[in-house]
PDB file of N, CA and C in Angstrom:
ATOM      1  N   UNK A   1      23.462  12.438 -51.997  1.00  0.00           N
ATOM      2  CA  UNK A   1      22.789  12.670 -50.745  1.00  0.00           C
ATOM      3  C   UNK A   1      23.430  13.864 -50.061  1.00  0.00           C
ATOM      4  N   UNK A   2      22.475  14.376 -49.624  1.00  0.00           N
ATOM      5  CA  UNK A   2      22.936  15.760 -48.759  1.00  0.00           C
ATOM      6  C   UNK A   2      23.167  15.734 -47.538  1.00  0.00           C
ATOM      7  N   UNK A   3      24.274  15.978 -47.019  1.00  0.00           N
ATOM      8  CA  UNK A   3      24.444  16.143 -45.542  1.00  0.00           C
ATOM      9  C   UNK A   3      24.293  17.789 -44.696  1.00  0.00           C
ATOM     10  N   UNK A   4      24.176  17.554 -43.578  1.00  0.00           N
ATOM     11  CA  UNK A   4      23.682  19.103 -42.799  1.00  0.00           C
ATOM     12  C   UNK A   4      25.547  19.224 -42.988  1.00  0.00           C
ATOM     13  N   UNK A   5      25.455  21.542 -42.855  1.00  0.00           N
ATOM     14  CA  UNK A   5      26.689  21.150 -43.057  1.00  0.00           C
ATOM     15  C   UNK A   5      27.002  22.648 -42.591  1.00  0.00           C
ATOM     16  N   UNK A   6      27.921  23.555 -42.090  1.00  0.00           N
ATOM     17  CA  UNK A   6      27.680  24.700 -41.751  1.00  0.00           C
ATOM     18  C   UNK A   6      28.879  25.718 -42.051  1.00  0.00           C
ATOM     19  N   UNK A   7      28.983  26.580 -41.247  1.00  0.00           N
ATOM     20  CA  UNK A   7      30.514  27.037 -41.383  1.00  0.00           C
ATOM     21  C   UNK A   7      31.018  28.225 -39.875  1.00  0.00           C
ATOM     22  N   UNK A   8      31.671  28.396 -39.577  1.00  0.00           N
ATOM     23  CA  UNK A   8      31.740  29.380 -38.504  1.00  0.00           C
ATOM     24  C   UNK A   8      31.842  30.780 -39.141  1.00  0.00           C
ATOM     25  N   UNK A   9      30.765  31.406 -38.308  1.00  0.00           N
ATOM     26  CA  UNK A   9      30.444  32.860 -38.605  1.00  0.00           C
ATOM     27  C   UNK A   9      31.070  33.591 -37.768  1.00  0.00           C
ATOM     28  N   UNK A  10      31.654  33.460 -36.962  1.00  0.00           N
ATOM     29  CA  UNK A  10      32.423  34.235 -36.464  1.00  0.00           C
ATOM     30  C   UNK A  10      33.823  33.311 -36.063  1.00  0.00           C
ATOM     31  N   UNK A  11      35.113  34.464 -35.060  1.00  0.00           N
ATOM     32  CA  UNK A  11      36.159  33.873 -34.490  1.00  0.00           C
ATOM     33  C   UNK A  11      35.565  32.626 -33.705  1.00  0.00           C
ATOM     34  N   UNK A  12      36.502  31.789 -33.585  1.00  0.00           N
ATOM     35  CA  UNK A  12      36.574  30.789 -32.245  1.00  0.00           C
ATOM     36  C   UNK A  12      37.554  30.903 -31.608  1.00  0.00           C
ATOM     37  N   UNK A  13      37.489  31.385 -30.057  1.00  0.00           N
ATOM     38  CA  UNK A  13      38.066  31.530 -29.524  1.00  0.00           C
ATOM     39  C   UNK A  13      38.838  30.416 -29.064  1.00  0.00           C
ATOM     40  N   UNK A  14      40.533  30.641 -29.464  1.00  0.00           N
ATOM     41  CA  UNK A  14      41.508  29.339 -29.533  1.00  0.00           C
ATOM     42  C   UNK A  14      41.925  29.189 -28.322  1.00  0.00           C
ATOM     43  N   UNK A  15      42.246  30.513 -27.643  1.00  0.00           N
ATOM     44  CA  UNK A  15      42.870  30.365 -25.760  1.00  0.00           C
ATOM     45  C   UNK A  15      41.686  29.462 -25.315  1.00  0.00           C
ATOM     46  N   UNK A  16      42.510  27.920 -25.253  1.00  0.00           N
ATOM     47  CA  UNK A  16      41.271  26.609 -25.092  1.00  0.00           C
ATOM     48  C   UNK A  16      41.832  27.002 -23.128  1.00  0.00           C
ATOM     49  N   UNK A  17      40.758  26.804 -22.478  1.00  0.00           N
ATOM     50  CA  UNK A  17      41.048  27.162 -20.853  1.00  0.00           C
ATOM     51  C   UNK A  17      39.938  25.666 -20.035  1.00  0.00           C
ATOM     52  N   UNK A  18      39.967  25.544 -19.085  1.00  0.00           N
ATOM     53  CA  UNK A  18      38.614  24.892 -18.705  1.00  0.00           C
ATOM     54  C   UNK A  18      37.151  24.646 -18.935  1.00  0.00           C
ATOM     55  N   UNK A  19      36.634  24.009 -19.558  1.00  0.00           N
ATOM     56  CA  UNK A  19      35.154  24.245 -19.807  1.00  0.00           C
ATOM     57  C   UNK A  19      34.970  25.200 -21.187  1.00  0.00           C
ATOM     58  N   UNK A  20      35.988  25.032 -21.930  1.00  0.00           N
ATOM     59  CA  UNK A  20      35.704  25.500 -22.955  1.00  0.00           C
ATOM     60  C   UNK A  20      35.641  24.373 -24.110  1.00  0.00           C
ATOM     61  N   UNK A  21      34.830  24.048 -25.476  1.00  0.00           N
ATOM     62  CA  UNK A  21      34.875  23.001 -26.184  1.00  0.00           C
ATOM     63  C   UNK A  21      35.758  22.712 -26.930  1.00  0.00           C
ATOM     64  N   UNK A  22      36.229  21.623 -27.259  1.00  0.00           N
ATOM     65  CA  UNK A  22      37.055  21.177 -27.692  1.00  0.00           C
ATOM     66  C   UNK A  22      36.987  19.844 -28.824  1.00  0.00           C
ATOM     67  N   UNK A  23      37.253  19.789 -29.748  1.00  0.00           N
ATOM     68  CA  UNK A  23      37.133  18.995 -30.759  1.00  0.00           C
ATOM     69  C   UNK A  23      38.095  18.043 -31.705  1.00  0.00           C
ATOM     70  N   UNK A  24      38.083  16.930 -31.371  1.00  0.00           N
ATOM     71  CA  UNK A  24      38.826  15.961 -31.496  1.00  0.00           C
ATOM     72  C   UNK A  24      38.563  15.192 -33.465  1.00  0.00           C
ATOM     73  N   UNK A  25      39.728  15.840 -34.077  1.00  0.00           N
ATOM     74  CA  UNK A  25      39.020  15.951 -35.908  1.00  0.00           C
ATOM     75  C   UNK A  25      39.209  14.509 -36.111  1.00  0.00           C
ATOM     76  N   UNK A  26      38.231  13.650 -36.927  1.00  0.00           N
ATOM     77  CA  UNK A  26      39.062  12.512 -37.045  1.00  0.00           C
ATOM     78  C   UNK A  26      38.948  12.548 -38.726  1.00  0.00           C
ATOM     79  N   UNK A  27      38.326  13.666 -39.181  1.00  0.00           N
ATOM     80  CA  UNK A  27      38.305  12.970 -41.181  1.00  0.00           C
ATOM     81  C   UNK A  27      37.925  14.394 -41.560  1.00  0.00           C
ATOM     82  N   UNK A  28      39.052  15.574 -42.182  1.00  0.00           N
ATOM     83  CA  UNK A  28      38.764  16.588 -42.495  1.00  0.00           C
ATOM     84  C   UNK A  28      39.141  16.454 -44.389  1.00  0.00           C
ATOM     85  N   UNK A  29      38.414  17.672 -44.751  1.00  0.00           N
ATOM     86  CA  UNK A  29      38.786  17.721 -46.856  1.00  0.00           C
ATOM     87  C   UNK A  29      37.321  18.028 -47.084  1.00  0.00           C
ATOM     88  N   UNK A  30      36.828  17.099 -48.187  1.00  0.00           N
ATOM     89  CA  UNK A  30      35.198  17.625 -48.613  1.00  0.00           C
ATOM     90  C   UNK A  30      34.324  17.755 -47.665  1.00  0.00           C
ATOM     91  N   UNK A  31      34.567  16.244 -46.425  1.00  0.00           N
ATOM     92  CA  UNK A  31      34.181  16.127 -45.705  1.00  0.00           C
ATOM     93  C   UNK A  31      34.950  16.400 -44.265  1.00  0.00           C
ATOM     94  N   UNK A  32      33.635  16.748 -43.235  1.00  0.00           N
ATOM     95  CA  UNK A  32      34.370  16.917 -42.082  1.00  0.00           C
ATOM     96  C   UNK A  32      33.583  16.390 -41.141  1.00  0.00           C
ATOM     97  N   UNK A  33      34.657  15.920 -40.223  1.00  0.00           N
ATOM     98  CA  UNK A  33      33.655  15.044 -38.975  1.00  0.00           C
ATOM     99  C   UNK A  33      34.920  15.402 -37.560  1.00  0.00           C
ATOM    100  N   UNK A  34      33.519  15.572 -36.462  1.00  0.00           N
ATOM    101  CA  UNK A  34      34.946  15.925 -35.329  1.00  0.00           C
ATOM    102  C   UNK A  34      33.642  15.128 -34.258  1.00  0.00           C
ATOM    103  N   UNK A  35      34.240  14.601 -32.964  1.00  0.00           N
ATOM    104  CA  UNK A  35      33.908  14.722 -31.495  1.00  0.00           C
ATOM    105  C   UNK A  35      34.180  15.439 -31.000  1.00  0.00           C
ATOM    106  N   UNK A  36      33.243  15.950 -30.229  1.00  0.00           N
ATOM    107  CA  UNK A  36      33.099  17.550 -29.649  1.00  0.00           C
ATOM    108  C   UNK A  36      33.274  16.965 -28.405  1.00  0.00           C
ATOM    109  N   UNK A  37      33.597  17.921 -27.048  1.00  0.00           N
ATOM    110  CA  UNK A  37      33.802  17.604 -26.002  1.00  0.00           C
ATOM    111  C   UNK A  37      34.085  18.821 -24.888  1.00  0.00           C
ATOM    112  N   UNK A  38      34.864  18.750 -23.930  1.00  0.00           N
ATOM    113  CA  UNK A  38      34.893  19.751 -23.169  1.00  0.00           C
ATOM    114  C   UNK A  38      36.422  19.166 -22.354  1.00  0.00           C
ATOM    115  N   UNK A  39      36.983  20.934 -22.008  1.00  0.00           N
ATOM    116  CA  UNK A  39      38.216  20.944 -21.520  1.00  0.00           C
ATOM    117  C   UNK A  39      38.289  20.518 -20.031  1.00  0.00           C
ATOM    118  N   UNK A  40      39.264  19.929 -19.617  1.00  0.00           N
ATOM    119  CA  UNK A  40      38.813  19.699 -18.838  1.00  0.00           C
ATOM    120  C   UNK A  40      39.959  20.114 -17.506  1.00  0.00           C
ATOM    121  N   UNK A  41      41.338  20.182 -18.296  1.00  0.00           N
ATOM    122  CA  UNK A  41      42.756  20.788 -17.836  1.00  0.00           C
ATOM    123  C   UNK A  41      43.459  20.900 -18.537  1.00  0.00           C
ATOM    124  N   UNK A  42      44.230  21.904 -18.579  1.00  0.00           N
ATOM    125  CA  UNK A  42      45.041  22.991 -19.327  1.00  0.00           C
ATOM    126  C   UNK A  42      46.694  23.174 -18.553  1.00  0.00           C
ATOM    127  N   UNK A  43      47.635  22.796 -18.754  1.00  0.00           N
ATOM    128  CA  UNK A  43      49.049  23.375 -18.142  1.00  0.00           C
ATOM    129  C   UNK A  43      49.516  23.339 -19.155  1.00  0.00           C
ATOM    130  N   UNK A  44      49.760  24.809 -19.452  1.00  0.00           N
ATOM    131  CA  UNK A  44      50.726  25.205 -20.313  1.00  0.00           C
ATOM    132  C   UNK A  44      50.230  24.677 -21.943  1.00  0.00           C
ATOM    133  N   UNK A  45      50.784  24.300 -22.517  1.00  0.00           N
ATOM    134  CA  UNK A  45      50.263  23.822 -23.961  1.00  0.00           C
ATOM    135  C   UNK A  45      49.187  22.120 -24.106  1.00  0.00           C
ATOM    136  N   UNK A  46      49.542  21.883 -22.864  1.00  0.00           N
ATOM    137  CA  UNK A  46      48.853  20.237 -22.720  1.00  0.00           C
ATOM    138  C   UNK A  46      47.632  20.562 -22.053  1.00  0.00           C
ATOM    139  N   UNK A  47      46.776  19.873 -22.647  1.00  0.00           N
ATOM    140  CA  UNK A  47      45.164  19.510 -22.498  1.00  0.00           C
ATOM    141  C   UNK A  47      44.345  18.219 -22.546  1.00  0.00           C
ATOM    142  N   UNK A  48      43.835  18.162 -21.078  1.00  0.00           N
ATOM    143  CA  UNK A  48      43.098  17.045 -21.071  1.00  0.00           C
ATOM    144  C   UNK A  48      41.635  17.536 -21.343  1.00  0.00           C
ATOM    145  N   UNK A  49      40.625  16.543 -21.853  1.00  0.00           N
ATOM    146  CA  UNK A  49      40.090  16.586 -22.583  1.00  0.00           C
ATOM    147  C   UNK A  49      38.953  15.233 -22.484  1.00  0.00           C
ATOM    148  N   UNK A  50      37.556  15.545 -22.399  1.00  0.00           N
ATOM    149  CA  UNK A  50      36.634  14.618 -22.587  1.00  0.00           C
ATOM    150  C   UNK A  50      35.751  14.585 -24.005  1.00  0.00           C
ATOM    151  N   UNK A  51      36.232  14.149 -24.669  1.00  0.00           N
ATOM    152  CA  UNK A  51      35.296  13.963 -26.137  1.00  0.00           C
ATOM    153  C   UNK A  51      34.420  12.717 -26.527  1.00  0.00           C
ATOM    154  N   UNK A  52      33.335  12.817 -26.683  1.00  0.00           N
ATOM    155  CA  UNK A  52      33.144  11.583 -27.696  1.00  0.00           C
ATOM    156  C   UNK A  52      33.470  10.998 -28.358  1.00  0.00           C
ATOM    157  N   UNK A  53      34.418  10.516 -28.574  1.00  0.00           N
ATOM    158  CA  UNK A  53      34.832   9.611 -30.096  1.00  0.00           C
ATOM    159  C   UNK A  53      34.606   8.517 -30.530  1.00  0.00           C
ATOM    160  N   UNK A  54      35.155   7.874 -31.592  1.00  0.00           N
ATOM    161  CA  UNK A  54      34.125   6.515 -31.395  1.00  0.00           C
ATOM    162  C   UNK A  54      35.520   5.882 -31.030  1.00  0.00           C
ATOM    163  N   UNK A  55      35.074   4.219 -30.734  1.00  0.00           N
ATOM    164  CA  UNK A  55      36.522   3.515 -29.985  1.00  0.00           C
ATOM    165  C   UNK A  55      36.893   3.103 -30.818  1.00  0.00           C
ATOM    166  N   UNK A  56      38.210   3.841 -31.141  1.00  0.00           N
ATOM    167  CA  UNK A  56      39.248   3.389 -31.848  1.00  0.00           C
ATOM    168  C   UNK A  56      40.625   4.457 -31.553  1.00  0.00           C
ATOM    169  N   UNK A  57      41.548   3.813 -32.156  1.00  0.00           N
ATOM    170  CA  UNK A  57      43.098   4.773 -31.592  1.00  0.00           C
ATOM    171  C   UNK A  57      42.829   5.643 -32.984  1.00  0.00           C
ATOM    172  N   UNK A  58      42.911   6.774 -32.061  1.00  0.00           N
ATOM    173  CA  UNK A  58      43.015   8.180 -32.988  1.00  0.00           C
ATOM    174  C   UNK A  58      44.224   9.078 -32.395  1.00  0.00           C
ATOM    175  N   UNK A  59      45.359   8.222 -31.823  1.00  0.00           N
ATOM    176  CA  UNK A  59      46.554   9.096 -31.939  1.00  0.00           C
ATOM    177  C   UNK A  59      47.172   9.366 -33.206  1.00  0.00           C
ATOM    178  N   UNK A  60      47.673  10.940 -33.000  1.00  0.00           N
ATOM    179  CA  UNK A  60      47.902  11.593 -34.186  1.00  0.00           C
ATOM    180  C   UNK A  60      46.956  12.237 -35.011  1.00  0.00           C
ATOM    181  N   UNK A  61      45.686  12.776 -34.300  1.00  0.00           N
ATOM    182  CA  UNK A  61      44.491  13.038 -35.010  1.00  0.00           C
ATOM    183  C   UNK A  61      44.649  14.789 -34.619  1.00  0.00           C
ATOM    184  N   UNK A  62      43.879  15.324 -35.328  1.00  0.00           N
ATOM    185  CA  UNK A  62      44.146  16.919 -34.997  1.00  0.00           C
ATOM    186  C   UNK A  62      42.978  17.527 -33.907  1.00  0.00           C
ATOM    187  N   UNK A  63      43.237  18.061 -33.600  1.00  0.00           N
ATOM    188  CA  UNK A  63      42.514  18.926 -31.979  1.00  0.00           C
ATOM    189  C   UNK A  63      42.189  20.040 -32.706  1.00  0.00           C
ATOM    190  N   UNK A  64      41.224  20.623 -32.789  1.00  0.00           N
ATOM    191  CA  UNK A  64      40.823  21.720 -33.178  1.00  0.00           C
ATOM    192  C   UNK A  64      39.554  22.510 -31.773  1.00  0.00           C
ATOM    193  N   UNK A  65      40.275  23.750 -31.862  1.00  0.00           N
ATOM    194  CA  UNK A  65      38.776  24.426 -31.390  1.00  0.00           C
ATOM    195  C   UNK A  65      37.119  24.080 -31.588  1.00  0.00           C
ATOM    196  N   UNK A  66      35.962  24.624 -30.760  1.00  0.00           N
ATOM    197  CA  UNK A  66      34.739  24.594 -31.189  1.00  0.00           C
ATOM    198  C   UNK A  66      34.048  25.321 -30.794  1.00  0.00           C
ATOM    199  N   UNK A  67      32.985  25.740 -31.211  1.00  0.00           N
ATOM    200  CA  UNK A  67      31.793  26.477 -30.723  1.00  0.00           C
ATOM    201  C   UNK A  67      30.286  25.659 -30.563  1.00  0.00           C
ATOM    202  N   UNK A  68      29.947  25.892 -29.650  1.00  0.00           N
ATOM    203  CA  UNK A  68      28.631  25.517 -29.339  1.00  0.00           C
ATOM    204  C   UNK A  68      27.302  25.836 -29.859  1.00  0.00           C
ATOM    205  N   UNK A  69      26.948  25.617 -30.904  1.00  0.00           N
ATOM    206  CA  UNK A  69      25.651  26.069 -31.316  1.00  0.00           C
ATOM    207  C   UNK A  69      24.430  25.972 -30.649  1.00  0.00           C
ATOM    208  N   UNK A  70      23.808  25.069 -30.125  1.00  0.00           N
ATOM    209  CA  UNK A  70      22.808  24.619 -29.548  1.00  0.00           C
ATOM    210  C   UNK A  70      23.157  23.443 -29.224  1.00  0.00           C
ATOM    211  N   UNK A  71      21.677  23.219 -27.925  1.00  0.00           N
ATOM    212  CA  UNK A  71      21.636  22.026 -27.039  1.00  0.00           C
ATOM    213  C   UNK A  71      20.498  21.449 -27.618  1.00  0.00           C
ATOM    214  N   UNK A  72      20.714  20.013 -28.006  1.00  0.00           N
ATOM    215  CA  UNK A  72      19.364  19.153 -28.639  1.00  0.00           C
ATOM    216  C   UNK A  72      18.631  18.558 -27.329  1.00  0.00           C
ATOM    217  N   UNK A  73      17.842  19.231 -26.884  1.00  0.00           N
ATOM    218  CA  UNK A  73      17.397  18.619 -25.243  1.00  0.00           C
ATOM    219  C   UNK A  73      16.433  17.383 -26.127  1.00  0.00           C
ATOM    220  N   UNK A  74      16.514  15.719 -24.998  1.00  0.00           N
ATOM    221  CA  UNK A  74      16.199  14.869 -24.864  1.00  0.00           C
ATOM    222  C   UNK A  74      15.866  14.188 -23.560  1.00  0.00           C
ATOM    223  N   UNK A  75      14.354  13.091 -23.669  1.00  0.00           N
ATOM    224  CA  UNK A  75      15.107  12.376 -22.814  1.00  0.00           C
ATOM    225  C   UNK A  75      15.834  11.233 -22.607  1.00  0.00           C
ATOM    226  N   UNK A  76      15.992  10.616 -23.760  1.00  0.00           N
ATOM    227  CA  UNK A  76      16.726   9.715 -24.216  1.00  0.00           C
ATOM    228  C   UNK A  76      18.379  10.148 -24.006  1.00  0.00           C
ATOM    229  N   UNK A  77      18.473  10.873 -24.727  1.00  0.00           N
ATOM    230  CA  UNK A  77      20.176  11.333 -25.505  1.00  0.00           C
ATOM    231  C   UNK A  77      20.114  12.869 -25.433  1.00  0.00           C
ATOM    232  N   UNK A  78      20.164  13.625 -24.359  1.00  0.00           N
ATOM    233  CA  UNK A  78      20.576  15.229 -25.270  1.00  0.00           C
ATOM    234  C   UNK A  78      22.204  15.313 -25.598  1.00  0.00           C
ATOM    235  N   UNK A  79      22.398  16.162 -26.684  1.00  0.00           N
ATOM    236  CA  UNK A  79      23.456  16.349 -27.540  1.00  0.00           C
ATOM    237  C   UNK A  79      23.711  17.933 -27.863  1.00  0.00           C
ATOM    238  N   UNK A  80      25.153  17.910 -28.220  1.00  0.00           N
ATOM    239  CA  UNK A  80      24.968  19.419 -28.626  1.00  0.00           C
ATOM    240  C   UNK A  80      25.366  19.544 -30.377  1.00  0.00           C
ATOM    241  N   UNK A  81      25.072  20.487 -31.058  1.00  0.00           N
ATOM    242  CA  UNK A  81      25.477  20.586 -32.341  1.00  0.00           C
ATOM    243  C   UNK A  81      26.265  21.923 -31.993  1.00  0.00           C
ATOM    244  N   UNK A  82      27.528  21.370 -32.826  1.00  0.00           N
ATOM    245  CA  UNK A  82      29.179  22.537 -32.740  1.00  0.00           C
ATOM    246  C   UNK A  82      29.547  22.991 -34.467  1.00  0.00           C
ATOM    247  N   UNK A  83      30.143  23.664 -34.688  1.00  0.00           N
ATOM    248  CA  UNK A  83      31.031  23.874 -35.313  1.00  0.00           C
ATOM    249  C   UNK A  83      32.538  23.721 -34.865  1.00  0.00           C
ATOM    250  N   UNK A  84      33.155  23.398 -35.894  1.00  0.00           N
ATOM    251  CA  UNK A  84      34.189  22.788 -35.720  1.00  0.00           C
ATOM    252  C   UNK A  84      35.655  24.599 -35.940  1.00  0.00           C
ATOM    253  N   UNK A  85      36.470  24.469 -35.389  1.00  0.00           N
ATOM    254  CA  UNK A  85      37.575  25.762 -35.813  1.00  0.00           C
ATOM    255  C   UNK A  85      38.620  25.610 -36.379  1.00  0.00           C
ATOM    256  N   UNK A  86      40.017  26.020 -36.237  1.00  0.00           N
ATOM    257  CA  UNK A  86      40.717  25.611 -37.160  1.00  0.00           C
ATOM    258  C   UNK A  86      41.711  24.977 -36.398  1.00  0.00           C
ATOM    259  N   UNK A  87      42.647  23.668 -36.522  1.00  0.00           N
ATOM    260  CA  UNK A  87      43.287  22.853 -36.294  1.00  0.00           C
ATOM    261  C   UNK A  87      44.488  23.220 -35.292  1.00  0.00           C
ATOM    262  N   UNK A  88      44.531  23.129 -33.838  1.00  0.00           N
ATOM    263  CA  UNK A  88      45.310  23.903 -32.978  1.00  0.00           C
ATOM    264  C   UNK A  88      46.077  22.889 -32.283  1.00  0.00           C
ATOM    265  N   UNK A  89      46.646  21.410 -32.282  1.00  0.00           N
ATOM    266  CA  UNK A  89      47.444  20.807 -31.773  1.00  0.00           C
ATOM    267  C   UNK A  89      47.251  18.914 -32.315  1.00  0.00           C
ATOM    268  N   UNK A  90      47.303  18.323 -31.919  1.00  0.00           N
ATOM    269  CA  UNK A  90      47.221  16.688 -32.096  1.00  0.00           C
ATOM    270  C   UNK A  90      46.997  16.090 -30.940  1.00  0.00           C
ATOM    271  N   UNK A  91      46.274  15.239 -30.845  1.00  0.00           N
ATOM    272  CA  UNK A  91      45.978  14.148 -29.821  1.00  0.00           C
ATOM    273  C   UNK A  91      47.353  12.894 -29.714  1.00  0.00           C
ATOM    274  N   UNK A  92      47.204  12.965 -28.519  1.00  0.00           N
ATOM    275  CA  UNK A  92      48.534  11.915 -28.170  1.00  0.00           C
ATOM    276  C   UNK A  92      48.313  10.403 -27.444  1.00  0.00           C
ATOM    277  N   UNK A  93      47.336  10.862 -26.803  1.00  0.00           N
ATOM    278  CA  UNK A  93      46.418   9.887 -26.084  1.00  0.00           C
ATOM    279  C   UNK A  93      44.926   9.520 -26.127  1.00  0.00           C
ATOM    280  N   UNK A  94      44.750   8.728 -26.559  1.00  0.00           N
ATOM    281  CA  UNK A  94      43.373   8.389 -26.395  1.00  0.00           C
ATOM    282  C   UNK A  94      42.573   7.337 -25.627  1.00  0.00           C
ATOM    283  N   UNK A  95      42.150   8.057 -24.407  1.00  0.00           N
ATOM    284  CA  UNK A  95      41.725   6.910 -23.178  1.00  0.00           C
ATOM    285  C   UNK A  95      40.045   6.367 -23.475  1.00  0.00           C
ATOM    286  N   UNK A  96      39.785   5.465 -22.703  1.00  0.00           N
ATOM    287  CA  UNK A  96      38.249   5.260 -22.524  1.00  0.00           C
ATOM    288  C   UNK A  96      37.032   6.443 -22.151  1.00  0.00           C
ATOM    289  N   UNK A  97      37.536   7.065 -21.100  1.00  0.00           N
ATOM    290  CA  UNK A  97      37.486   8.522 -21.070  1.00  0.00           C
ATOM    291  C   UNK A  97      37.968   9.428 -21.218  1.00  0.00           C
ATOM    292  N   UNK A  98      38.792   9.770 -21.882  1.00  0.00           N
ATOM    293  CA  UNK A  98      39.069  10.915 -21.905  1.00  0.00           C
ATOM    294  C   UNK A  98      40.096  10.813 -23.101  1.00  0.00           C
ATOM    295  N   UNK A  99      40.596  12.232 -23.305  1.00  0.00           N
ATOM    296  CA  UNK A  99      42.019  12.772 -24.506  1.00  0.00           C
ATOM    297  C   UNK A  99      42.946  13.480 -23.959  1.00  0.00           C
ATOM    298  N   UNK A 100      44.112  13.335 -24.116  1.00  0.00           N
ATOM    299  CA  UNK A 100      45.161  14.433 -24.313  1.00  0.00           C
ATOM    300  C   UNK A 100      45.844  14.984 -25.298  1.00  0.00           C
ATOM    301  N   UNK A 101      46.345  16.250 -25.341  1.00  0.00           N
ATOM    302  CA  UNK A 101      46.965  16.515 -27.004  1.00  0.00           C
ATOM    303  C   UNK A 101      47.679  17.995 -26.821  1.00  0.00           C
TER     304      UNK A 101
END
């Protein structure tokens, strides 16, 4: 079975700042899967962080950059589809809302 599957065509910009996306990896190799999300505070190397993930403890999981491809407008569920970047810190916390890493 085939899965959708992509690659980044250009840089992703890693200086992660406010409101920039952010992606929480939980299963990288053949396959790759991340929760995408958005920054939400930045001091110094620590970042908080709102992602989707599913509920479970994913401390120790890798933080990677993202890019935003498009917005799936709904009125049910809109969503966005990302590409994922390359692996820039670890998650330390994982709240009901929110991440740090």
């Amino acid at each position: 079975m085939q899965a959708p599957s992509g690659s980044v065509t250009h840089n992703i910009d890693n200086d992660l700042k406010p409101g920039s996306p952010l992606a929480g990896v939980l299963m990288s190799g053949d396959f790759h899967f991340a929760g995408t999300g958005t920054v939400t505070w930045r001091n110094g190397n620590r970042i908080l962080a709102l992602a989707s993930l599913p509920a479970k403890r994913t401390y120790g999981n890798a933080m990677a950059s993202a890019e935003i491809l498009t917005v799936v407008q709904s009125y049910v569920h809109s969503f966005k589809l990302s590409n994922t970047g390359p692996v820039i810190g670890s998650i330390y916390q994982d709240r009901l809302t929110a991440i740090a890493g």
